[in-house]
C-alpha atoms as a PDB file:
ATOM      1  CA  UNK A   1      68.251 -28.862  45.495  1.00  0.00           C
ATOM      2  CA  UNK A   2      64.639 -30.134  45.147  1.00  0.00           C
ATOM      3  CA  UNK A   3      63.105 -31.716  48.984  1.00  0.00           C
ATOM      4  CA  UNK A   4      62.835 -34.961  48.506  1.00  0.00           C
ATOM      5  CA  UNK A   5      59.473 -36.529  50.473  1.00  0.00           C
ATOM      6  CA  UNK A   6      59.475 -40.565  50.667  1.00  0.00           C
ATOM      7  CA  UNK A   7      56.318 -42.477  51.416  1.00  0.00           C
ATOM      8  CA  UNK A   8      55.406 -45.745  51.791  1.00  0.00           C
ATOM      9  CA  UNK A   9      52.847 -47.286  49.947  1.00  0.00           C
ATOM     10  CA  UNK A  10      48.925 -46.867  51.093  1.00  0.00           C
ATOM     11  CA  UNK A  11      50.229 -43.037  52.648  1.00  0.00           C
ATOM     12  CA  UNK A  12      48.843 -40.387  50.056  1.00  0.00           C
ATOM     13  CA  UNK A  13      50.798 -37.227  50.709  1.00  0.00           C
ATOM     14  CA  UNK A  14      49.277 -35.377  47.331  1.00  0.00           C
ATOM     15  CA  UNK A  15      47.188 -33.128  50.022  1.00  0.00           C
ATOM     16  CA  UNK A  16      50.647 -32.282  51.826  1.00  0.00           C
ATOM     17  CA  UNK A  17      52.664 -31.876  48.990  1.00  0.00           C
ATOM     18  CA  UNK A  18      49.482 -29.496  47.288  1.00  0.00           C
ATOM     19  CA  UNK A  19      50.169 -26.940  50.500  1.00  0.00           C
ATOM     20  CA  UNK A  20      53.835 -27.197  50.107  1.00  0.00           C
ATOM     21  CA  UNK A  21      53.293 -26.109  46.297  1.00  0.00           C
ATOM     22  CA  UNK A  22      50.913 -22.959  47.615  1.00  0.00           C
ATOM     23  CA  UNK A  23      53.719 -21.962  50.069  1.00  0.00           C
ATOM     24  CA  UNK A  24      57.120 -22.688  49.303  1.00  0.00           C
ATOM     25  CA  UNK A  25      59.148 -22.084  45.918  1.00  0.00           C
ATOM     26  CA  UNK A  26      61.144 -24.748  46.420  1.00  0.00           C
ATOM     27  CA  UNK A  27      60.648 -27.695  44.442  1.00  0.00           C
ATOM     28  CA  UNK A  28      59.502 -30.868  46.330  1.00  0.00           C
ATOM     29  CA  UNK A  29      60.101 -34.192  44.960  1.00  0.00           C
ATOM     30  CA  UNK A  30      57.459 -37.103  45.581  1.00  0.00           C
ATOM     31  CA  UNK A  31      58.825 -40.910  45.540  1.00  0.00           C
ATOM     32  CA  UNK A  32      57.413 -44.532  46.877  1.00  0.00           C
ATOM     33  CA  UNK A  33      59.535 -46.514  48.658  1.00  0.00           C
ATOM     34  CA  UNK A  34      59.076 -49.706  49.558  1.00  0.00           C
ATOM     35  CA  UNK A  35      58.542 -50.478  53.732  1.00  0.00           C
ATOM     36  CA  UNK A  36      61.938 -52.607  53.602  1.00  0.00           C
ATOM     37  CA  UNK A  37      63.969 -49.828  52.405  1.00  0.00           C
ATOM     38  CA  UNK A  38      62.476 -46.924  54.230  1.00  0.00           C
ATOM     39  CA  UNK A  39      65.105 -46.539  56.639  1.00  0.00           C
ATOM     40  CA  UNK A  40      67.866 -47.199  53.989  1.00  0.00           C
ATOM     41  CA  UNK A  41      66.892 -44.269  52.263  1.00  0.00           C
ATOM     42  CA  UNK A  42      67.126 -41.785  54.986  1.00  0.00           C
ATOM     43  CA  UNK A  43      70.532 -43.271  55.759  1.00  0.00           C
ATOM     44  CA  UNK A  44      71.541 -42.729  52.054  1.00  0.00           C
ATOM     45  CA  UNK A  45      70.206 -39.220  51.509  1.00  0.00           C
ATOM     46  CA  UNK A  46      67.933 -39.749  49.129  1.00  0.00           C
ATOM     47  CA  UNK A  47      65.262 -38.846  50.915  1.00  0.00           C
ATOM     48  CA  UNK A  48      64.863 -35.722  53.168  1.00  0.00           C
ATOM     49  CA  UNK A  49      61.772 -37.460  55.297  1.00  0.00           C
ATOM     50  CA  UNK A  50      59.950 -40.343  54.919  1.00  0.00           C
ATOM     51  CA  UNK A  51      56.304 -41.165  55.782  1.00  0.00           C
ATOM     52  CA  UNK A  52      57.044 -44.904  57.100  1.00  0.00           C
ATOM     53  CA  UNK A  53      55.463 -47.725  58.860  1.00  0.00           C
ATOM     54  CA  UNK A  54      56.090 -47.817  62.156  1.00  0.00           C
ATOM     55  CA  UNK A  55      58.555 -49.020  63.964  1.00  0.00           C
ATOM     56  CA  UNK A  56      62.015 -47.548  63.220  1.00  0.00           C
ATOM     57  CA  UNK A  57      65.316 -47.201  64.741  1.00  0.00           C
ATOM     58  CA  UNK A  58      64.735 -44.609  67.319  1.00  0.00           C
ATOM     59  CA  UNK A  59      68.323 -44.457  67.959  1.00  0.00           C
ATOM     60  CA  UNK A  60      69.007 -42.355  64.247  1.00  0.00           C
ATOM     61  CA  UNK A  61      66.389 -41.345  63.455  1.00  0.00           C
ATOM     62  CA  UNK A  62      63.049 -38.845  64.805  1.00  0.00           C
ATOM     63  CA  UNK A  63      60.088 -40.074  64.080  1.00  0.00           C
ATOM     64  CA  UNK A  64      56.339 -38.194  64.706  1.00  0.00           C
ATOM     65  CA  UNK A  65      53.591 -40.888  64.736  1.00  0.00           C
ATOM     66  CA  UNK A  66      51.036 -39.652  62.515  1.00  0.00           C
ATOM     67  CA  UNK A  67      47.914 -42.242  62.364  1.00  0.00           C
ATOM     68  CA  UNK A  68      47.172 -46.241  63.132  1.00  0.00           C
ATOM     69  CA  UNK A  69      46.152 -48.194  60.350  1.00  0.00           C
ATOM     70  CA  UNK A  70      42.966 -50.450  60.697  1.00  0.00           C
ATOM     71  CA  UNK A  71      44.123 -54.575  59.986  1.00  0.00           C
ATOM     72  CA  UNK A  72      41.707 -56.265  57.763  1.00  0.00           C
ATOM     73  CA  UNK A  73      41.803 -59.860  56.088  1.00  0.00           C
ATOM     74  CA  UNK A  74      41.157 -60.032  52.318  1.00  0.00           C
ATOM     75  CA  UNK A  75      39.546 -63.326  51.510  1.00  0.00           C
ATOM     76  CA  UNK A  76      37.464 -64.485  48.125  1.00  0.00           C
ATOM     77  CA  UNK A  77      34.306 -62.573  46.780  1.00  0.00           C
ATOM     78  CA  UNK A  78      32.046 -65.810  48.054  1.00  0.00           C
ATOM     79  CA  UNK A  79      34.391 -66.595  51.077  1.00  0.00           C
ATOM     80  CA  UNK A  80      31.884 -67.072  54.664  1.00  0.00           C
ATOM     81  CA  UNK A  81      33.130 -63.572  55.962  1.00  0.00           C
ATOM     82  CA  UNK A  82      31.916 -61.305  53.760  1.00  0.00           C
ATOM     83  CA  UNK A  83      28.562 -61.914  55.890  1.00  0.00           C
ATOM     84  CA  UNK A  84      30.225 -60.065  58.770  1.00  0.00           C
ATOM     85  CA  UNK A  85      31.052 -56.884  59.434  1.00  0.00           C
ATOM     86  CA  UNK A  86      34.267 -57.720  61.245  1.00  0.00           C
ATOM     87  CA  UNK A  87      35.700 -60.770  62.599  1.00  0.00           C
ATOM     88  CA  UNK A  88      37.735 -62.547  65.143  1.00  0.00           C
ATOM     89  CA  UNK A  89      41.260 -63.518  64.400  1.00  0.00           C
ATOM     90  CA  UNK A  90      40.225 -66.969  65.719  1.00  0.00           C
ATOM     91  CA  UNK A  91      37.850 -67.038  63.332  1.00  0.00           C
ATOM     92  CA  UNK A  92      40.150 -67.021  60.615  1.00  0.00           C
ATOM     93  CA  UNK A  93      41.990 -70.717  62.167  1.00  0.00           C
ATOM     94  CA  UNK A  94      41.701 -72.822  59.406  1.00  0.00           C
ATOM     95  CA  UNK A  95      42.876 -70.475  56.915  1.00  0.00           C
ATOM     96  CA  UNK A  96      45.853 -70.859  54.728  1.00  0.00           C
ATOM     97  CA  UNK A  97      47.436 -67.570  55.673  1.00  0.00           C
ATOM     98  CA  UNK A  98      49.387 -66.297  52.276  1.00  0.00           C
ATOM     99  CA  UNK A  99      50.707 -63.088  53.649  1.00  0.00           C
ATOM    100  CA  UNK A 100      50.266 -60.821  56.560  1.00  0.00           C
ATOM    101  CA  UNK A 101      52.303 -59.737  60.019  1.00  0.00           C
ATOM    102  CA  UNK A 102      50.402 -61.669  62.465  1.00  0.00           C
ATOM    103  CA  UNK A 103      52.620 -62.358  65.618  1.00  0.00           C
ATOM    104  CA  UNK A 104      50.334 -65.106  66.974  1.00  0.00           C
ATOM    105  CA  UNK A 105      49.477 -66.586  63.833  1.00  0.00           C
ATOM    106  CA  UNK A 106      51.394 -69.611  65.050  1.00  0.00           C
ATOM    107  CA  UNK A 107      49.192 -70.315  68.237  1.00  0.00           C
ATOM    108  CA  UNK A 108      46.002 -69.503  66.376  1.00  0.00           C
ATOM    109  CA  UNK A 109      46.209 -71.952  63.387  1.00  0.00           C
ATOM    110  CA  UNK A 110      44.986 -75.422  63.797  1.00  0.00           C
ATOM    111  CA  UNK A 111      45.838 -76.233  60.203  1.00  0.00           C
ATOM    112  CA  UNK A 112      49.174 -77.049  58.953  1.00  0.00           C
ATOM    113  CA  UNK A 113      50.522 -74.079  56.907  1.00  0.00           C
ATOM    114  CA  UNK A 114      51.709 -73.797  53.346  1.00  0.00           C
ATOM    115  CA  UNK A 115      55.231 -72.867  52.468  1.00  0.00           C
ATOM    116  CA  UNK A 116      54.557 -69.317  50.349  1.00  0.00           C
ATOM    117  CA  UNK A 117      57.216 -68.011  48.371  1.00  0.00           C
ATOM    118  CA  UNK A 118      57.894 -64.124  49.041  1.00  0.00           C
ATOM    119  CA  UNK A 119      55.559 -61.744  47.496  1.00  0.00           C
ATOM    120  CA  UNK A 120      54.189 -58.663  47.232  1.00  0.00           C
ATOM    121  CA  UNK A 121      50.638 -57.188  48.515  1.00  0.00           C
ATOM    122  CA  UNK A 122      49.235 -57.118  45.170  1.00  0.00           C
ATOM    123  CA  UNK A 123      50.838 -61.001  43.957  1.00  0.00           C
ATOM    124  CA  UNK A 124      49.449 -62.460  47.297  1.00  0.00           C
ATOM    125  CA  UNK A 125      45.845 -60.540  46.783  1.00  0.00           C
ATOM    126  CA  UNK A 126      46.413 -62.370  43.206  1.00  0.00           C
ATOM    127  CA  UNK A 127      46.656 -65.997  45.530  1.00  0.00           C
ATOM    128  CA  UNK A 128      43.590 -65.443  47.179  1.00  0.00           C
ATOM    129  CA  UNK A 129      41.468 -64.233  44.386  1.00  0.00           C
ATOM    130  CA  UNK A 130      42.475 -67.685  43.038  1.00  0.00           C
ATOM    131  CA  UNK A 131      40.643 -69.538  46.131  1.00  0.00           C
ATOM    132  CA  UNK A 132      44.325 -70.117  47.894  1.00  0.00           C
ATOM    133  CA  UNK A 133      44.547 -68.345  51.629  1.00  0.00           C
ATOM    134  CA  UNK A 134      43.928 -65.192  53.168  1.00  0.00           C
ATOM    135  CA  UNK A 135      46.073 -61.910  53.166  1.00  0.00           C
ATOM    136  CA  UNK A 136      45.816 -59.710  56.642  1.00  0.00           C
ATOM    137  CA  UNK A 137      47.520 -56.169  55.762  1.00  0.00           C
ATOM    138  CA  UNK A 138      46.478 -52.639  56.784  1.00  0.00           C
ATOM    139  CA  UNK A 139      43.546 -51.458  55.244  1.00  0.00           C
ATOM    140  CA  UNK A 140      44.962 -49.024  52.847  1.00  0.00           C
ATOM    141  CA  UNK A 141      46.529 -51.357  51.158  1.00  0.00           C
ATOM    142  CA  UNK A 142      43.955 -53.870  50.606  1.00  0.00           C
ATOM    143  CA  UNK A 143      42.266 -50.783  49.275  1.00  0.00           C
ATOM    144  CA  UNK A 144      45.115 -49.698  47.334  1.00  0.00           C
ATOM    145  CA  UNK A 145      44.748 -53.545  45.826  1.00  0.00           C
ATOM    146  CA  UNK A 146      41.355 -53.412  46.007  1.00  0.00           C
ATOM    147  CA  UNK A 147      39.785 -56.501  43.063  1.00  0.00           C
ATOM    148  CA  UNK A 148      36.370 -57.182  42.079  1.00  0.00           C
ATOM    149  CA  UNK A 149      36.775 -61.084  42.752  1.00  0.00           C
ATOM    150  CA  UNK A 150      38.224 -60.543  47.120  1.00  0.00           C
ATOM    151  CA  UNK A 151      36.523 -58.766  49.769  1.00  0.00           C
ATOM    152  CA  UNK A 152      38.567 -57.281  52.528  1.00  0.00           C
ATOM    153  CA  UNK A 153      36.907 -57.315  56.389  1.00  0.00           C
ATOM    154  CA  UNK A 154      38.429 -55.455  59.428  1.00  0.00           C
ATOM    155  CA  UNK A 155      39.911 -58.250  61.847  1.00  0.00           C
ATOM    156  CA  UNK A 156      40.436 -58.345  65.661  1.00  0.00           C
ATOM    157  CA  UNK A 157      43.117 -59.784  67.592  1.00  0.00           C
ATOM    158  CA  UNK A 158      45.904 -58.399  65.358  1.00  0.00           C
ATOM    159  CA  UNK A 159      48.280 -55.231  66.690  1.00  0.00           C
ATOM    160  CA  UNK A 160      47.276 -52.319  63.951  1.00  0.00           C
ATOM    161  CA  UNK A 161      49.891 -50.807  62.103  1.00  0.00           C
ATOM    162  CA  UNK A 162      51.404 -47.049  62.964  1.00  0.00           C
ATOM    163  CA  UNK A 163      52.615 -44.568  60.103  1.00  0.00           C
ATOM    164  CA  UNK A 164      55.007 -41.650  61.036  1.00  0.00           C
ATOM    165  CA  UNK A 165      57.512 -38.987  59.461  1.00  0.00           C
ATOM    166  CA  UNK A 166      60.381 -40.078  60.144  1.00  0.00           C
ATOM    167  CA  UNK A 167      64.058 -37.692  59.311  1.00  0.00           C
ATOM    168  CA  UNK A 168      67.627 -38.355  60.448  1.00  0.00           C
ATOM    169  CA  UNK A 169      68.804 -37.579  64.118  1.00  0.00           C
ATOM    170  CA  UNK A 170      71.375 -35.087  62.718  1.00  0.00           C
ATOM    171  CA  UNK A 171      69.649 -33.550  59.878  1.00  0.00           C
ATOM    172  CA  UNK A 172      68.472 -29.640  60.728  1.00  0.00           C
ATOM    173  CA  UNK A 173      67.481 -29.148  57.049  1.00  0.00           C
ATOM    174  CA  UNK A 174      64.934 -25.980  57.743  1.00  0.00           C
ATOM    175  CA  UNK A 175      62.450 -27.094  55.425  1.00  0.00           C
ATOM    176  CA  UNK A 176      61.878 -30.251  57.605  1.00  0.00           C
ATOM    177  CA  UNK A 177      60.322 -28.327  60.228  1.00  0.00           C
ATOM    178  CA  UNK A 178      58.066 -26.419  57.822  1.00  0.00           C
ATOM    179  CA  UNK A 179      57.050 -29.524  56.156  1.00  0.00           C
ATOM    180  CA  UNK A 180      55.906 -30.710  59.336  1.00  0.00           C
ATOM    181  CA  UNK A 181      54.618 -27.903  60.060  1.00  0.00           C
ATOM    182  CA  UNK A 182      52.120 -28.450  56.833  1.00  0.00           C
ATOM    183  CA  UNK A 183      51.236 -32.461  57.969  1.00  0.00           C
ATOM    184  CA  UNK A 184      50.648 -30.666  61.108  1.00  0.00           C
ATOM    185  CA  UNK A 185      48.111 -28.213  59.408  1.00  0.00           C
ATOM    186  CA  UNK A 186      49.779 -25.844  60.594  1.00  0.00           C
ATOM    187  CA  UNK A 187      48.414 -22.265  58.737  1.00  0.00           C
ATOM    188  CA  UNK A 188      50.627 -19.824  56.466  1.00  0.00           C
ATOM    189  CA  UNK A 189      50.229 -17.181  59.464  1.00  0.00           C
ATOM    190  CA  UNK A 190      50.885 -19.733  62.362  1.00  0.00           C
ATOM    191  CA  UNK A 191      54.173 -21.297  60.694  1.00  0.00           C
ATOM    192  CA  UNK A 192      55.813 -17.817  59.472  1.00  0.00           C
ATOM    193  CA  UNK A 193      54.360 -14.746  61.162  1.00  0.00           C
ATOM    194  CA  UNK A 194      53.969 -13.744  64.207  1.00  0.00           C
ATOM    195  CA  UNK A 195      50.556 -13.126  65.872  1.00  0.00           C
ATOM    196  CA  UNK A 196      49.269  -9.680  65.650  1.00  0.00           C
ATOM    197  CA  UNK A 197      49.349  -7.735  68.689  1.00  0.00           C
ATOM    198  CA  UNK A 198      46.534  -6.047  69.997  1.00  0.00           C
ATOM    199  CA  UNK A 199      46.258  -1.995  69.695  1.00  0.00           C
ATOM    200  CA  UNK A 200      46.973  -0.646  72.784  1.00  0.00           C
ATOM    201  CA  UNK A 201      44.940   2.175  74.732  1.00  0.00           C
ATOM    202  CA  UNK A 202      47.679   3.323  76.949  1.00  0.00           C
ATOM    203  CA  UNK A 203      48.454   7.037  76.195  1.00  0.00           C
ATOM    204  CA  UNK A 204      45.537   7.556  73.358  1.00  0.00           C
ATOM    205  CA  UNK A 205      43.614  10.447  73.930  1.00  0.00           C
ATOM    206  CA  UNK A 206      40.352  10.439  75.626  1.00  0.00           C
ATOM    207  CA  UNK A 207      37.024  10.901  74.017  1.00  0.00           C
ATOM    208  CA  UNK A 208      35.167  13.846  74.809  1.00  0.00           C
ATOM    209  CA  UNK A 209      32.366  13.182  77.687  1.00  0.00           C
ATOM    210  CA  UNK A 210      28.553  13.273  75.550  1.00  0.00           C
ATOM    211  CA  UNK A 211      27.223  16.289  75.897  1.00  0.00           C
ATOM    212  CA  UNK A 212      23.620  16.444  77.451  1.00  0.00           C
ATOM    213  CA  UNK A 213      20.350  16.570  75.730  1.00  0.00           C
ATOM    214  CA  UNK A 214      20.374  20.211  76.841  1.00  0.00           C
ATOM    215  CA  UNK A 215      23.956  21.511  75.356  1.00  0.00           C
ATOM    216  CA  UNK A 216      23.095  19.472  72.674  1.00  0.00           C
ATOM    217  CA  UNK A 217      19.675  21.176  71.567  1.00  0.00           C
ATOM    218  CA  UNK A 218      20.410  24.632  73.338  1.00  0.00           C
ATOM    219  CA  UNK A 219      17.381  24.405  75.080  1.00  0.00           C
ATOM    220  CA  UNK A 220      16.950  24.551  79.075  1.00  0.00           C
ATOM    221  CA  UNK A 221      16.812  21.520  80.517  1.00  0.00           C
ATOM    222  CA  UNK A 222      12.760  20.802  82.095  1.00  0.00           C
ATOM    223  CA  UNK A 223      12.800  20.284  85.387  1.00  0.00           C
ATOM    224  CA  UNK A 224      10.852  17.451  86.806  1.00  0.00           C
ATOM    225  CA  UNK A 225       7.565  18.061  88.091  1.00  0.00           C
ATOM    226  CA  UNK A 226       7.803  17.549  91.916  1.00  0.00           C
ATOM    227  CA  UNK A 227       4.699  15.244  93.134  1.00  0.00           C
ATOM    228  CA  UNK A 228       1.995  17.312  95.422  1.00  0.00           C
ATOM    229  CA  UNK A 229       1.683  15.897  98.728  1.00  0.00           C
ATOM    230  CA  UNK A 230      -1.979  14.346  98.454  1.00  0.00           C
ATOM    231  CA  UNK A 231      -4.476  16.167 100.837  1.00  0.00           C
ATOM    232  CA  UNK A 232      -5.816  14.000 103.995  1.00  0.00           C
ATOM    233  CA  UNK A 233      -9.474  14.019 104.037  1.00  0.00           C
ATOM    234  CA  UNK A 234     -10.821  14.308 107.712  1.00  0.00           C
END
């Protein structure tokens, strides 16, 4: 049976699954999941791990945090912050906020908010290209989005999001630990062999002392000429 590898979307395990391919003659099995049914997934079986977006149930499943994710806020092409390199979260008060997982979004606003319907990334980076709102998501996917009518800006004041590889508590599948072994970068020597020992000197016979530059010519040695004791002048 084929490892199956789930991933959410803005992870790009193509340089993971390219070592697996080089190593292992298994066959490994790519597939997207969406960040709602990541866990549901793992429960069912049908995938083996999952790279998902932190957090999970701890209490089923392990879960290695890989890398934090960078929040931005995707506005219009013409929209005041593309001027800035970054901005403040309060900076963003009067916006129409279409989508995004802002905890304190409530206590920041000073506008009253629209009702949005539920959406995806992509339909609600659709909204704003229209002039409506502002979408804050992880980089990678306003990348993964990425139009030539929004601009995207890292913001401050919002938690960043955490992606991990996550596997059920009670699954010992083998080729779990060497796929983490891969995202790990672990080598081909480090993951399956084990380190070469060094030679050993005990017991090996000696080398034969160098000879000197006498036995080795077959001439006499010269001696050294002793100094003469200088004479004292009365």
């Amino acid at each position: 049976m084929a490892f199956s590898v789930g991933f959410v979307t803005g992870v790009t395990p193509d340089k993971w699954a390219r070592v697996w391919r080089q190593r292992e003659t298994e066959e490994l099995n790519l597939s997207l999941v969406e960040s709602s049914r990541q866990e549901e997934l793992l429960l069912t079986g049908a995938t083996d791990v999952c790279f998902v977006r932190l957090p999970v149930d701890r209490s089923r499943f392990h879960c290695i945090p890989l890398y934090r994710e960078v929040p931005v806020v995707v506005v219009p092409l013409e929209h005041v912050v593309t001027a800035y390199d970054e901005v403040e979260l309060a900076d963003l008060a009067d916006e129409q906020l279409v989508l995004g997982d802002v905890p304190n979004w409530d206590d920041v606003s000073t506008v009253e908010q629209l009702t949005f319907p539920s959406m995806s990334v992509k339909e609600a980076i659709e909204v704003v290209a229209s002039g409506t709102g502002i979408v804050i998501v992880p980089m990678s996917l306003a990348r993964l989005h990425h139009r030539k009518d929004v601009e995207h800006r890292p913001v401050r004041g919002v938690p960043d999001t955490e992606i991990g590889l996550a596997w059920l508590l009670d699954n010992d599948d083998p080729r779990i630990q060497t796929f983490i072994g891969i995202v790990r970068g672990r080598t081909d020597n480090s993951s399956r062999a084990p380190a070469k020992a060094e030679p050993s000197t005990k017991g090996a016979p000696q080398k034969p002392a160098k000879k000197t530059a006498a036995k080795r010519t077959g001439q006499p040695a010269r001696r050294r000429a002793t100094p003469k004791p200088s004479k004292r002048r009365r």
